[in-house]
C-alpha atoms as a PDB file:
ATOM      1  CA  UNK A   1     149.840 152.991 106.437  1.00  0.00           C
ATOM      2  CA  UNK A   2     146.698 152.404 104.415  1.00  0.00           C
ATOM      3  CA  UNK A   3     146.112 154.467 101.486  1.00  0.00           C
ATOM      4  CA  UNK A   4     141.885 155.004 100.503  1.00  0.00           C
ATOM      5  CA  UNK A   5     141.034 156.418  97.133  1.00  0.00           C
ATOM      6  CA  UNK A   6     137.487 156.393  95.803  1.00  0.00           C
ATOM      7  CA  UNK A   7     136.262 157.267  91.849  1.00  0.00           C
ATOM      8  CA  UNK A   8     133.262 159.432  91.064  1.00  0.00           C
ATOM      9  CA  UNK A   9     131.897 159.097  87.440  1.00  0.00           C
ATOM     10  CA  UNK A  10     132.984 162.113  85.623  1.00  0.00           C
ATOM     11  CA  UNK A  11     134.065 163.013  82.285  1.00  0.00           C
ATOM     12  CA  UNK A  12     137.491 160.438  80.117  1.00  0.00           C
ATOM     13  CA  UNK A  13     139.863 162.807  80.542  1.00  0.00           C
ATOM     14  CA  UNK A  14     139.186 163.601  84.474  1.00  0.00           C
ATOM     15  CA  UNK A  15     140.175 160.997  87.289  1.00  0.00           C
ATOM     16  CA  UNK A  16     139.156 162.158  90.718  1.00  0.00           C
ATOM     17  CA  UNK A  17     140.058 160.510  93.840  1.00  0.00           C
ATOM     18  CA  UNK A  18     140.004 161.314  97.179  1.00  0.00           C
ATOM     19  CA  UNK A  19     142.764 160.092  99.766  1.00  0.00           C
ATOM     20  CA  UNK A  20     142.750 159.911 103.525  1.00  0.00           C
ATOM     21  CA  UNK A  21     146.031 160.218 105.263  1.00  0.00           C
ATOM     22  CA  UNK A  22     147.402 159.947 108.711  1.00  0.00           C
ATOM     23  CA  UNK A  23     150.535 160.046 110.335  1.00  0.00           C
ATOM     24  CA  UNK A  24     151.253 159.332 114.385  1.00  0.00           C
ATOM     25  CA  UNK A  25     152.482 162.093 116.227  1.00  0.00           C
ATOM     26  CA  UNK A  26     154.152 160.859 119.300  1.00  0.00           C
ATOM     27  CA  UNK A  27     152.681 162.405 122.466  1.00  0.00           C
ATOM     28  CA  UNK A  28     150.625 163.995 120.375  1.00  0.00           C
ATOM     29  CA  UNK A  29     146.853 162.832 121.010  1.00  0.00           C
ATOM     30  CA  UNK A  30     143.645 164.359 121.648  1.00  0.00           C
ATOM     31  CA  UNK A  31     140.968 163.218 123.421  1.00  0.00           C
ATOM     32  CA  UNK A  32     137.390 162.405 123.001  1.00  0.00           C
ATOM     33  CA  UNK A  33     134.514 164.801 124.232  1.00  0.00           C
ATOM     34  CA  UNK A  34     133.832 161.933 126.854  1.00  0.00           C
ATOM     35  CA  UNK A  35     137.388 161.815 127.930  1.00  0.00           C
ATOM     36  CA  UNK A  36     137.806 157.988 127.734  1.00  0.00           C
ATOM     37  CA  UNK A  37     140.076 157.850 124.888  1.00  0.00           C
ATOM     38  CA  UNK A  38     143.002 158.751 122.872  1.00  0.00           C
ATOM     39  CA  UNK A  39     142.500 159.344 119.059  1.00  0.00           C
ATOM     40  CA  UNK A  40     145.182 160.246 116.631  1.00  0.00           C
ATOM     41  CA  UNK A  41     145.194 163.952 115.735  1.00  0.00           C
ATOM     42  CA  UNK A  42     144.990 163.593 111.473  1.00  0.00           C
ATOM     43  CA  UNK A  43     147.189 165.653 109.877  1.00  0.00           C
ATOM     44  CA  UNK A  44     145.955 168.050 107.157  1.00  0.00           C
ATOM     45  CA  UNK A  45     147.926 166.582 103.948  1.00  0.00           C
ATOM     46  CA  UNK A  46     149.452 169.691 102.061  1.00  0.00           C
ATOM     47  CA  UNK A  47     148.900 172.935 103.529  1.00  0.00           C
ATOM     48  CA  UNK A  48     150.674 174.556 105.993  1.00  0.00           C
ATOM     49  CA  UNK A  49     152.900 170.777 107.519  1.00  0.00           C
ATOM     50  CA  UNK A  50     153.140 173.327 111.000  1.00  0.00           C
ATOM     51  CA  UNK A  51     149.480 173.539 111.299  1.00  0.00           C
ATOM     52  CA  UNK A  52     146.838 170.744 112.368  1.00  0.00           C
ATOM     53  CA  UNK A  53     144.180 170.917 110.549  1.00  0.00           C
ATOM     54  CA  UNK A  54     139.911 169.503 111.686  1.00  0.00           C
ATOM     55  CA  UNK A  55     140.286 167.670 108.434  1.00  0.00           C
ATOM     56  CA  UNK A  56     141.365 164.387 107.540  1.00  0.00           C
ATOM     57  CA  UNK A  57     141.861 163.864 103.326  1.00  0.00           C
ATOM     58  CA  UNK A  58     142.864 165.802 100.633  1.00  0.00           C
ATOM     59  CA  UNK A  59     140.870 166.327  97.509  1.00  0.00           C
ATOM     60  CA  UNK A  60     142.990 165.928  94.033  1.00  0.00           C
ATOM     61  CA  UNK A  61     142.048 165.535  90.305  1.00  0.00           C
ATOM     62  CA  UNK A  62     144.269 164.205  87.548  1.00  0.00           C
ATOM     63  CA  UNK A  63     143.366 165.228  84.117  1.00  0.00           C
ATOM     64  CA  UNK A  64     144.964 166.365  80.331  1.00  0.00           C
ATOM     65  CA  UNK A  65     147.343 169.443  80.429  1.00  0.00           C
ATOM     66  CA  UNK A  66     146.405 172.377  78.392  1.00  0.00           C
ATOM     67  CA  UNK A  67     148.708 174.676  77.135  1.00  0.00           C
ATOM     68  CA  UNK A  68     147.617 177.463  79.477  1.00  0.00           C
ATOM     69  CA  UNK A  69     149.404 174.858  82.138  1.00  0.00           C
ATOM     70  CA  UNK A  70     152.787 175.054  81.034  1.00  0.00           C
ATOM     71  CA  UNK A  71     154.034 177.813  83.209  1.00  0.00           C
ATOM     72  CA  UNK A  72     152.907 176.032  86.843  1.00  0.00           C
ATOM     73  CA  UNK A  73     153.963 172.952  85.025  1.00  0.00           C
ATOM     74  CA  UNK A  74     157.412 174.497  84.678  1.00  0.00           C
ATOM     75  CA  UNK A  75     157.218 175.849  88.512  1.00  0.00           C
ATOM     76  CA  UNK A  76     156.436 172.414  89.903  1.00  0.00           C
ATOM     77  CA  UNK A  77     159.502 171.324  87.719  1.00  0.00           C
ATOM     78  CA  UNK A  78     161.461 173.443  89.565  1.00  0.00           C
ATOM     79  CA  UNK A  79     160.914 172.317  93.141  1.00  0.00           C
ATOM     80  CA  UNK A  80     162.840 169.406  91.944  1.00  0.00           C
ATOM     81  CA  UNK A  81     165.288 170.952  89.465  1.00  0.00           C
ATOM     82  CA  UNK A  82     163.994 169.812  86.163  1.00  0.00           C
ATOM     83  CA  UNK A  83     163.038 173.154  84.976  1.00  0.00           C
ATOM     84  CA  UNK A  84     165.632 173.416  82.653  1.00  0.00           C
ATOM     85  CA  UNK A  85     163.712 173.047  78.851  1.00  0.00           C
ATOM     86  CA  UNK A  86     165.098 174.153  76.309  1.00  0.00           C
ATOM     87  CA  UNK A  87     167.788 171.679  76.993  1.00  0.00           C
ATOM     88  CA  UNK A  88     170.440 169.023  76.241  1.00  0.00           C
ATOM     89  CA  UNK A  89     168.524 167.071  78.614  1.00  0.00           C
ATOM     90  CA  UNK A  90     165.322 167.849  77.776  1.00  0.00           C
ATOM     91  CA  UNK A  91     164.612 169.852  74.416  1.00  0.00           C
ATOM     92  CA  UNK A  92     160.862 170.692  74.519  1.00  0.00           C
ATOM     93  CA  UNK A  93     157.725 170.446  77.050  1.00  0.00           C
ATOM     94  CA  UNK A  94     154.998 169.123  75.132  1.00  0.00           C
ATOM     95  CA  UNK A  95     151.931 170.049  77.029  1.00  0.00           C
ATOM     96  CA  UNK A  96     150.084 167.468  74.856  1.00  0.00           C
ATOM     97  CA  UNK A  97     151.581 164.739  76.445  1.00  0.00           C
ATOM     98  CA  UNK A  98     151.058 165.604  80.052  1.00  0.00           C
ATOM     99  CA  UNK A  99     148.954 165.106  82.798  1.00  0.00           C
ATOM    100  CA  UNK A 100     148.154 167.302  85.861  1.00  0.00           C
ATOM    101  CA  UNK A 101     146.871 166.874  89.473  1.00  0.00           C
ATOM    102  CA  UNK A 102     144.806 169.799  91.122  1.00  0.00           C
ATOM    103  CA  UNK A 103     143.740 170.694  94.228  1.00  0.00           C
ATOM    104  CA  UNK A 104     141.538 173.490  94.556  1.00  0.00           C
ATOM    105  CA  UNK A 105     142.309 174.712  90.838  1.00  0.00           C
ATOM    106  CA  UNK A 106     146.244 174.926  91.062  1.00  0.00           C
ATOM    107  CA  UNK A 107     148.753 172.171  90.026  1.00  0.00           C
ATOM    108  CA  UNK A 108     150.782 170.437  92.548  1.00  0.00           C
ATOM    109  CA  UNK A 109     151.760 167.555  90.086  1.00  0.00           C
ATOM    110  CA  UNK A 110     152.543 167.017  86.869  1.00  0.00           C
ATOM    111  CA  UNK A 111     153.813 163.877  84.687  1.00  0.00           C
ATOM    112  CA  UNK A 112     154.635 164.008  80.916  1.00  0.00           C
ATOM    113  CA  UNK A 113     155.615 161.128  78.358  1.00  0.00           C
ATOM    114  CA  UNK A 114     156.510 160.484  74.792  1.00  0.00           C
ATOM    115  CA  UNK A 115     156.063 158.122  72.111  1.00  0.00           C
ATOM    116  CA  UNK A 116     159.137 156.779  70.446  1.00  0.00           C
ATOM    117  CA  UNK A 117     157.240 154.117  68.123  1.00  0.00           C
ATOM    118  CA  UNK A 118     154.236 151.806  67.682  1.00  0.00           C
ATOM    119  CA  UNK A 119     154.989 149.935  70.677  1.00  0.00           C
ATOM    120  CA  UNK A 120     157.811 151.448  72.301  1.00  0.00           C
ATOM    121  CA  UNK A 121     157.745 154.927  74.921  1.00  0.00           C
ATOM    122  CA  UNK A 122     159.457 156.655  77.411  1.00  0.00           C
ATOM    123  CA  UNK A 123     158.469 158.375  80.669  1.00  0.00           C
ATOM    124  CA  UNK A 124     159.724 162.393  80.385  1.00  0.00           C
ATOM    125  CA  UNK A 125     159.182 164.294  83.678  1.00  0.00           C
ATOM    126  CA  UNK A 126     157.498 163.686  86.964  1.00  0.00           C
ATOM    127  CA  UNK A 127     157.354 166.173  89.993  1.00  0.00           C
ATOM    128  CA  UNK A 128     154.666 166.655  92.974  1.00  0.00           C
ATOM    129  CA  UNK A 129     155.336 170.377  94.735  1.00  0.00           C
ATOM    130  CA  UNK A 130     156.813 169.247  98.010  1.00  0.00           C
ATOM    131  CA  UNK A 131     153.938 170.356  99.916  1.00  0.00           C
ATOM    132  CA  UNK A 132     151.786 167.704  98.518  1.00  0.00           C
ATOM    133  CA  UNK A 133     154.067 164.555  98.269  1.00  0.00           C
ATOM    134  CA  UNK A 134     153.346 161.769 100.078  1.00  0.00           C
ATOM    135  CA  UNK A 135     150.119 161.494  99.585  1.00  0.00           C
ATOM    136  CA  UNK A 136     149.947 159.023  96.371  1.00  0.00           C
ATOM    137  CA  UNK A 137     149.556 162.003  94.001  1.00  0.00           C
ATOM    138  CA  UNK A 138     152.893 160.682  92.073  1.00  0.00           C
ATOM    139  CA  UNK A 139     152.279 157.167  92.043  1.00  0.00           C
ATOM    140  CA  UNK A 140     148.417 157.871  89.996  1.00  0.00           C
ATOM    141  CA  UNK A 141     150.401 160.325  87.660  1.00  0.00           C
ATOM    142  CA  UNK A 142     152.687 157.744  86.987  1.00  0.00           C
ATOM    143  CA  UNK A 143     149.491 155.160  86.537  1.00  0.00           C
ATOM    144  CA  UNK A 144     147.590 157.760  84.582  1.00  0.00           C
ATOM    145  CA  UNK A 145     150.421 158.164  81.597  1.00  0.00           C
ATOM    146  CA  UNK A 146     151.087 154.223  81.523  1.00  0.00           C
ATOM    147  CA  UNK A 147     147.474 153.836  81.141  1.00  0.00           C
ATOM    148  CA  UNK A 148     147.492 156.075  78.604  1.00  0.00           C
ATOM    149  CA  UNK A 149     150.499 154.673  76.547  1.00  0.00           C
ATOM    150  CA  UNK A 150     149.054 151.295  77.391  1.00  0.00           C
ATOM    151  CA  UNK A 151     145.980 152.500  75.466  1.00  0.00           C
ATOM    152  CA  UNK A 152     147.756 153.561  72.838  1.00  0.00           C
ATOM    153  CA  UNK A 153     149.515 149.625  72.153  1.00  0.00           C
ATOM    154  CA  UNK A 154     152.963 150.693  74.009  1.00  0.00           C
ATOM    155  CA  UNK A 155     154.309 147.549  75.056  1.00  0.00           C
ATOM    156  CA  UNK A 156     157.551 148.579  76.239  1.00  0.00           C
ATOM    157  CA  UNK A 157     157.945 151.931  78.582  1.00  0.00           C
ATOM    158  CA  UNK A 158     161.374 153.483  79.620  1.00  0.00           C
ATOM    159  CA  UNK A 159     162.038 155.832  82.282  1.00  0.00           C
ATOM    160  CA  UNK A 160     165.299 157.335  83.717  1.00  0.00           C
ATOM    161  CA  UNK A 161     166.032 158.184  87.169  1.00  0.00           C
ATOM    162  CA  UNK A 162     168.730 159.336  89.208  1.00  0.00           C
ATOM    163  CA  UNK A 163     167.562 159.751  93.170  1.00  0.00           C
ATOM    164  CA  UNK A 164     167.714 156.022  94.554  1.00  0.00           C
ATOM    165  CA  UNK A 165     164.647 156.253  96.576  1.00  0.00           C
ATOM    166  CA  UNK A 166     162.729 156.987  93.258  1.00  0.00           C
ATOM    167  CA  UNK A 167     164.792 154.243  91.891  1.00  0.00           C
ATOM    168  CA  UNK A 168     163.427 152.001  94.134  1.00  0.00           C
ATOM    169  CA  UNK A 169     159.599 153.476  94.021  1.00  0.00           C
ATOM    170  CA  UNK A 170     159.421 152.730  90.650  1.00  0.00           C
ATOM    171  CA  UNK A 171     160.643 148.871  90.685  1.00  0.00           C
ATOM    172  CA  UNK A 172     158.596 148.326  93.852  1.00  0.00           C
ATOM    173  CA  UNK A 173     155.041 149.922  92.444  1.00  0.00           C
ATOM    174  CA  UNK A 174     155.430 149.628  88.601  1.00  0.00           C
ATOM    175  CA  UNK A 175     157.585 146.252  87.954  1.00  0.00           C
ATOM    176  CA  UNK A 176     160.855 148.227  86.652  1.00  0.00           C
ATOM    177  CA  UNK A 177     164.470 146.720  86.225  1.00  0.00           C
ATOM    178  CA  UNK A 178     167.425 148.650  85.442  1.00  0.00           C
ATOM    179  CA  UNK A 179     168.784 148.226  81.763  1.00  0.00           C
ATOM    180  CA  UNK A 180     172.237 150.670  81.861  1.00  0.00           C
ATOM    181  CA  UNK A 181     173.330 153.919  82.977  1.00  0.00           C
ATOM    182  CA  UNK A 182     173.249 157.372  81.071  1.00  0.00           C
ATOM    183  CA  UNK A 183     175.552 160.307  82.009  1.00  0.00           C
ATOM    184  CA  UNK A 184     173.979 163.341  82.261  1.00  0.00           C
ATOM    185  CA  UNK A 185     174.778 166.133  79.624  1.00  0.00           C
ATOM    186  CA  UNK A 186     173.388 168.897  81.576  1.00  0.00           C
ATOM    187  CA  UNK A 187     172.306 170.044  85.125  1.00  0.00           C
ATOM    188  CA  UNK A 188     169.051 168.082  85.784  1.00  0.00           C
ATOM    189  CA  UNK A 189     167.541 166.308  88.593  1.00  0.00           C
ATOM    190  CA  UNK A 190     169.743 166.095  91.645  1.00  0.00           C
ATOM    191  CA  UNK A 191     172.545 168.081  91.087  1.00  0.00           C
ATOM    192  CA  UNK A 192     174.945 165.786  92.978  1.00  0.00           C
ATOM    193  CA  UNK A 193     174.403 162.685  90.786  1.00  0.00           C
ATOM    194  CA  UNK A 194     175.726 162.907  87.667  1.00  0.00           C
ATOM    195  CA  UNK A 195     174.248 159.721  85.428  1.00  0.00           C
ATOM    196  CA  UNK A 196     170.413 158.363  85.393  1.00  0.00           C
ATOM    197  CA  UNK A 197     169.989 154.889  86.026  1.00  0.00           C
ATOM    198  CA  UNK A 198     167.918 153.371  82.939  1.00  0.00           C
ATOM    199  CA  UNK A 199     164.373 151.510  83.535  1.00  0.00           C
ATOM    200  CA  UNK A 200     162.344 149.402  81.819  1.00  0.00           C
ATOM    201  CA  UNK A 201     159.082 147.900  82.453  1.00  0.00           C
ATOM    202  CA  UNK A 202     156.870 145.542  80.430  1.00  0.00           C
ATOM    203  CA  UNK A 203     153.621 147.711  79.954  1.00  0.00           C
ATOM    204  CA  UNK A 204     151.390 144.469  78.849  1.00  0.00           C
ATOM    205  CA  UNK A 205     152.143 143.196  82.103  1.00  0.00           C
ATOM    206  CA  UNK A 206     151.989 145.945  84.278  1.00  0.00           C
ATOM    207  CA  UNK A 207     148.589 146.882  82.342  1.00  0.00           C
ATOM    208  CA  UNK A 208     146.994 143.042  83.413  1.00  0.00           C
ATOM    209  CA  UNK A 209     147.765 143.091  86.901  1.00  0.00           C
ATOM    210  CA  UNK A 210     146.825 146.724  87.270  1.00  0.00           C
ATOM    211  CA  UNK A 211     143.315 145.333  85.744  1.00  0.00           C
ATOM    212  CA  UNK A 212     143.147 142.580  87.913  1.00  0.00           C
ATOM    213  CA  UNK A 213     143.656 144.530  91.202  1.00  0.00           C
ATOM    214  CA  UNK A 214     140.676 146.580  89.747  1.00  0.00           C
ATOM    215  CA  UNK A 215     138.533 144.092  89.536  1.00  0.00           C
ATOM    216  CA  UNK A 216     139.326 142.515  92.936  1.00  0.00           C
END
């Protein structure tokens, strides 16, 4: 499946893209005015999945939290059970350190980090409301914060992660390897795995070839 984002000038703190997404529905196809051929019926990317929508893309910014955001921040949190703050697992939200995606005006997606030195950081929380995964809206919050700890001379980035699939995602997209395992101290994530596998990815070399492919 091909994946097309495009990049309107607008303000630092604002990236806007727009994606166009299709699935195939078998024996699902409508037909041309003319009748002489078979197009793919697009789907509508986040609304209602039972309805087919006469539109093809869906329409997302990414841009700084504010601390108005923190309750839908804590709601999209809780779609994949990482709502819990105060906790053992996760002390505090700070809003400061977190970026948003929006479409129409409400978050679907948020991503938060932290800085643990002058060139060390860790990933905090990531979630996209289910309605709207799938659509790359994860995978540019997770390139908007390394940017931004990139920009801030972070040269070495941890995240933790317990749901294989995700695992995988983030070795695949954002050069990852695991360093350990960490038992959980409290109910977070996926309730049915108890430990977080521990990532690490080099940040200075994830930040050149994410500037190369930019250029190209």
């Amino acid at each position: 499946m091909n994946w097309g984002y495009s990049m309107k000038p607008i303000p630092e703190d604002v990236e806007e893209f727009t994606g166009r997404f299709y699935i195939k529905l078998k024996n699902a196809f409508a037909r041309c005015m003319n009748g002489s051929k078979n197009v793919f019926i697009p789907f509508s990317g986040g609304l209602d999945s039972r309805t087919m929508a006469d539109i093809s893309s869906i329409h997302f910014i990414i841009t700084l939290a504010q601390e108005k955001d923190v309750p839908e921040i804590l709601e999209i949190m809780k779609t994949a059970n990482m709502h819990y703050i105060p906790s053992p697992e996760m002390p505090e939200l700070d809003w400061r350190h977190f970026f948003v995606a929006k479409v129409n005006g409400e978050i679907v997606g948020a991503a938060g980090y932290q800085i643990l030195s002058a060139t060390e950081a860790k990933t905090t929380l990531l979630a996209v409301h289910p309605d709207y995964r799938k659509h790359g809206i994860g995978k540019m919050l997770q390139e908007r914060r390394m940017l931004a700890m990139s920009d801030q001379d972070i040269k070495t980035l941890t995240t933790n992660a317990d749901i294989p699939e995700t695992i995988a995602w983030y070795k695949k997209h954002f050069g990852y390897k695991e360093t350990g395992k960490l038992k959980k101290i409290h109910e977070f994530g996926r309730p049915d795995i108890d430990e977080w596998t521990t990532l690490q990815t080099d940040l200075v070399e994830w930040r050149k070839r994410h500037d190369e492919q930019r250029k190209g």
